[in-house]
C-alpha atoms as a PDB file:
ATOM      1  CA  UNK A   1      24.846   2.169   3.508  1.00  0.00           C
ATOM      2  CA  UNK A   2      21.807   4.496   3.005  1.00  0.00           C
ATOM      3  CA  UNK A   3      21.126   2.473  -0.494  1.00  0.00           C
ATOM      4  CA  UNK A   4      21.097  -1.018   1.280  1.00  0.00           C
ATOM      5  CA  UNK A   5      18.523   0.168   3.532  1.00  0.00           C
ATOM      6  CA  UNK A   6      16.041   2.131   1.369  1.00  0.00           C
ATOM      7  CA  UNK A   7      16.450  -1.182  -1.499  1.00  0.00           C
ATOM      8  CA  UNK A   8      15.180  -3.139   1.676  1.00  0.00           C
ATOM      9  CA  UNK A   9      12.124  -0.991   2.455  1.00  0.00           C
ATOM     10  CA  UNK A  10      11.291  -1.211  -1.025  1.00  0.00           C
ATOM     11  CA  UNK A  11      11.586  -5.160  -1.374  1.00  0.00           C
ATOM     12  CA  UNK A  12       9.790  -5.592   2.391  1.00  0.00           C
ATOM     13  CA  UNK A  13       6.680  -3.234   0.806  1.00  0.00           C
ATOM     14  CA  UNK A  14       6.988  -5.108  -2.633  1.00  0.00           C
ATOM     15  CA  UNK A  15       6.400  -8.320  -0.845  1.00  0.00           C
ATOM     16  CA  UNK A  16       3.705  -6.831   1.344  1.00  0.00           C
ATOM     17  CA  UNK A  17       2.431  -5.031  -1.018  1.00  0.00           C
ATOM     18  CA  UNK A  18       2.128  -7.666  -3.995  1.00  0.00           C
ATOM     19  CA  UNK A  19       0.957 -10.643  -1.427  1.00  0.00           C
ATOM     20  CA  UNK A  20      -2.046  -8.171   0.003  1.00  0.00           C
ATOM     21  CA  UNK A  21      -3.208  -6.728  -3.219  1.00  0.00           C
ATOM     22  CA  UNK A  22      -3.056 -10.139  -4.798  1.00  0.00           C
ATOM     23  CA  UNK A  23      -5.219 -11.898  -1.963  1.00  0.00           C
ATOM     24  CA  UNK A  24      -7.681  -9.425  -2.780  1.00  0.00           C
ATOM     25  CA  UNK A  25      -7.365  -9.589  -6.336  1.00  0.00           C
ATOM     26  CA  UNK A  26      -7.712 -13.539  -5.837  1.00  0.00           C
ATOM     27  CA  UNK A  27     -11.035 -12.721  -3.411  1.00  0.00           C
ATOM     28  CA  UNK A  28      -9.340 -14.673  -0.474  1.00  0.00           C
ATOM     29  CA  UNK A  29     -12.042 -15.193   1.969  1.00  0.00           C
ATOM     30  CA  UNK A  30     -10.665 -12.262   4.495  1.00  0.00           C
ATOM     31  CA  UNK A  31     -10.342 -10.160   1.793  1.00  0.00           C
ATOM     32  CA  UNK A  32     -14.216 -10.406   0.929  1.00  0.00           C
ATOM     33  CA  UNK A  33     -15.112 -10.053   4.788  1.00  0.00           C
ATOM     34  CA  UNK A  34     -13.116  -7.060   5.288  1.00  0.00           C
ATOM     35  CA  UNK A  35     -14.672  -4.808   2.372  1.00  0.00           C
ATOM     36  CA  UNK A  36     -18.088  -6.491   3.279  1.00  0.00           C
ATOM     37  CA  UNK A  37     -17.982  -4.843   6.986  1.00  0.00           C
ATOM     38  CA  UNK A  38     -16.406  -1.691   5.113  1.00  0.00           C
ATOM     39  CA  UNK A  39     -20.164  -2.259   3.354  1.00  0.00           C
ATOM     40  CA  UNK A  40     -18.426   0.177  -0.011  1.00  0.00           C
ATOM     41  CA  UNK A  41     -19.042  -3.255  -2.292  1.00  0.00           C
ATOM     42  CA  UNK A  42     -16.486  -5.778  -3.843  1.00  0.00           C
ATOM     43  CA  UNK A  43     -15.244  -3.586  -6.679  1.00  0.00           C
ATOM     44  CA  UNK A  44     -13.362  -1.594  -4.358  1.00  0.00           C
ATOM     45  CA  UNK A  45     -11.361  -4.563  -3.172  1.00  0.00           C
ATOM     46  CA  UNK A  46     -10.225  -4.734  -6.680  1.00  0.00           C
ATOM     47  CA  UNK A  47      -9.676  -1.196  -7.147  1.00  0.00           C
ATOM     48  CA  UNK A  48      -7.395  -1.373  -3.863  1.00  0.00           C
ATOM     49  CA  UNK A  49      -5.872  -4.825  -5.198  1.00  0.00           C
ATOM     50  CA  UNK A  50      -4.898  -3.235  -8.337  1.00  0.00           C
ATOM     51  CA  UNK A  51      -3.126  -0.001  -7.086  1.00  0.00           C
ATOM     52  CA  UNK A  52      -1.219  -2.525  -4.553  1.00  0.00           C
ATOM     53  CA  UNK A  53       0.300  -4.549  -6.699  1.00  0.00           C
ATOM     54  CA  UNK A  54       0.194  -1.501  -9.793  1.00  0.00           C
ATOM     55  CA  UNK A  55       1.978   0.338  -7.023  1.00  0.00           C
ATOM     56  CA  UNK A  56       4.120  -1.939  -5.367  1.00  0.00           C
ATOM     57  CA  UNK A  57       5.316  -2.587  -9.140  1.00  0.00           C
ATOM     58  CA  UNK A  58       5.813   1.314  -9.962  1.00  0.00           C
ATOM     59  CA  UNK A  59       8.671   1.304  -6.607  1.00  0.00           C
ATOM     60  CA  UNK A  60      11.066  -0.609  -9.188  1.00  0.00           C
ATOM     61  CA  UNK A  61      10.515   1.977 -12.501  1.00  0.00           C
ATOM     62  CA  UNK A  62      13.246   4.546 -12.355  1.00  0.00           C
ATOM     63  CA  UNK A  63      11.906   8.013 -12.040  1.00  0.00           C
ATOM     64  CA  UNK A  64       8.199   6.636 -11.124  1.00  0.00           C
ATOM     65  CA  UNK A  65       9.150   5.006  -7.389  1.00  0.00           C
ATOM     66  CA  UNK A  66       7.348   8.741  -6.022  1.00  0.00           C
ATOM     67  CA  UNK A  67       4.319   7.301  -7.338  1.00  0.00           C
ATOM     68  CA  UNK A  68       4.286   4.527  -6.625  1.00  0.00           C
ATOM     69  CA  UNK A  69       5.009   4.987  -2.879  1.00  0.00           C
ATOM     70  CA  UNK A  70       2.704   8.014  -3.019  1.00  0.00           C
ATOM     71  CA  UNK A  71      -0.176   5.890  -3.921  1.00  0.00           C
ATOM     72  CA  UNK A  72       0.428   3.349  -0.745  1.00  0.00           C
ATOM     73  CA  UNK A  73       0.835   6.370   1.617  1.00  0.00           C
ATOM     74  CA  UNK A  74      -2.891   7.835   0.160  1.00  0.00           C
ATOM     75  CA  UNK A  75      -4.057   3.590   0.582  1.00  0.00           C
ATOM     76  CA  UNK A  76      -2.695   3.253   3.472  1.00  0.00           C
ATOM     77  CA  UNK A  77      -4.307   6.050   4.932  1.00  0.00           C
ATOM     78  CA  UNK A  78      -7.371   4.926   4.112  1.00  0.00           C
ATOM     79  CA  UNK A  79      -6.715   1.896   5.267  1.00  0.00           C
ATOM     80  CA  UNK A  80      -5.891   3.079   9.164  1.00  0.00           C
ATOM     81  CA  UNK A  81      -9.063   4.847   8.711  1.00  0.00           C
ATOM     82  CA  UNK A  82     -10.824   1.847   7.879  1.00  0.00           C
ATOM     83  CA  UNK A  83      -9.830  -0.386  10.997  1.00  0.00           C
ATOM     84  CA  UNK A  84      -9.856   2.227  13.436  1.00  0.00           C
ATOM     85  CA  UNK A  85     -13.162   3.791  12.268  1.00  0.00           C
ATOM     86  CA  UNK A  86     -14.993   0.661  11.022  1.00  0.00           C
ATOM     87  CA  UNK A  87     -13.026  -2.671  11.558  1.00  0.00           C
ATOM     88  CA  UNK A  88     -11.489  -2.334  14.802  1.00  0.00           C
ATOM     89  CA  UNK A  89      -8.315  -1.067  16.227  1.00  0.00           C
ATOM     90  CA  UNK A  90      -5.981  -3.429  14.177  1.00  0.00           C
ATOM     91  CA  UNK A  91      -3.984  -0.080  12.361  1.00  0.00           C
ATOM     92  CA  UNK A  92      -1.005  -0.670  13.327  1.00  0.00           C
ATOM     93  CA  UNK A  93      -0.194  -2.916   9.783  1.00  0.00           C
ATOM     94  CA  UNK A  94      -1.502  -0.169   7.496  1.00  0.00           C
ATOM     95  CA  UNK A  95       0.545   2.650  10.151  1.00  0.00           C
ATOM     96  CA  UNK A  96       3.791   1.108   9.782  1.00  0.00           C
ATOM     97  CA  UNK A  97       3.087  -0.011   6.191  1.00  0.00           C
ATOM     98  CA  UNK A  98       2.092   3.950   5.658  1.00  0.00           C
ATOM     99  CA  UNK A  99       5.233   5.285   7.535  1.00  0.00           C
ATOM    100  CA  UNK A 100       8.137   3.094   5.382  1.00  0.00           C
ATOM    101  CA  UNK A 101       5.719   4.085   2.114  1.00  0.00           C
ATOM    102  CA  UNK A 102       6.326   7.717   3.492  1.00  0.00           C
ATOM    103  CA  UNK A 103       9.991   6.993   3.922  1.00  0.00           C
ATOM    104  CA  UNK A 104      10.123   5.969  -0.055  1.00  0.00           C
ATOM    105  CA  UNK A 105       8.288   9.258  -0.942  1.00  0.00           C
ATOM    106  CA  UNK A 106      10.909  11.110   1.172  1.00  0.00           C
ATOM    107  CA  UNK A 107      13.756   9.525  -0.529  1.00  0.00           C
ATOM    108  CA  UNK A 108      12.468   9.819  -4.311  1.00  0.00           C
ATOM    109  CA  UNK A 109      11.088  13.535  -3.645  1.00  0.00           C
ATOM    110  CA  UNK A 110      13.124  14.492  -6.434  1.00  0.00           C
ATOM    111  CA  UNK A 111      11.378  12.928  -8.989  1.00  0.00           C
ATOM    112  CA  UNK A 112       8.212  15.356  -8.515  1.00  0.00           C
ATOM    113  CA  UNK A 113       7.430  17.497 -11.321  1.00  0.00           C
ATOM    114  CA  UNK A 114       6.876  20.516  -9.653  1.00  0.00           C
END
């Protein structure tokens, strides 16, 4: 039962994941706005594009899903920062995407080198 449920965090993320990081890889026109008003320029929109979808990619490599789910807790982080510090109170996305990333970095824990 556990398995069913952590293979559908991990395809609900993918999809998020991989359909965000893409629409700012693309430069969809909210994309652009939102890391204008963030004023750090454009190439961090594809910085943050490219560790989505690299990321969302590494939850499917055996014995690399810890990093990958690390990498969208640290993003989304950043990204709760961002709207409640700078954008506006609209976390809640980038809490709840943060907390079922968490959830994957429980569950593959094991794979840590240390």
């Amino acid at each position: 039962m556990n398995t069913y449920i952590f293979l559908a965090v991990r395809g609900l993320l993918t999809v998020a994941f991989v359909a965000a990081g893409g629409a700012k890889l693309a430069g969809v026109d909210m994309m652009v706005a939102t890391f204008e008003a963030v004023g750090v320029g454009q190439w961090f929109r594809y910085v943050t594009g490219v560790i989505e979808v690299g990321a969302a990619g590494l939850l499917w490599v055996p014995g690399r899903q810890v990093f990958g789910a690390g990498l969208l807790v640290i993003t989304m982080i950043g990204a709760a920062l961002a709207h409640l510090v700078i954008l506006g109170p609209s976390a809640v996305p980038a809490l709840v995407l943060g907390a079922l990333s968490a959830v994957l970095l429980w569950r593959h824990r094991d794979q840590l080198p240390i």
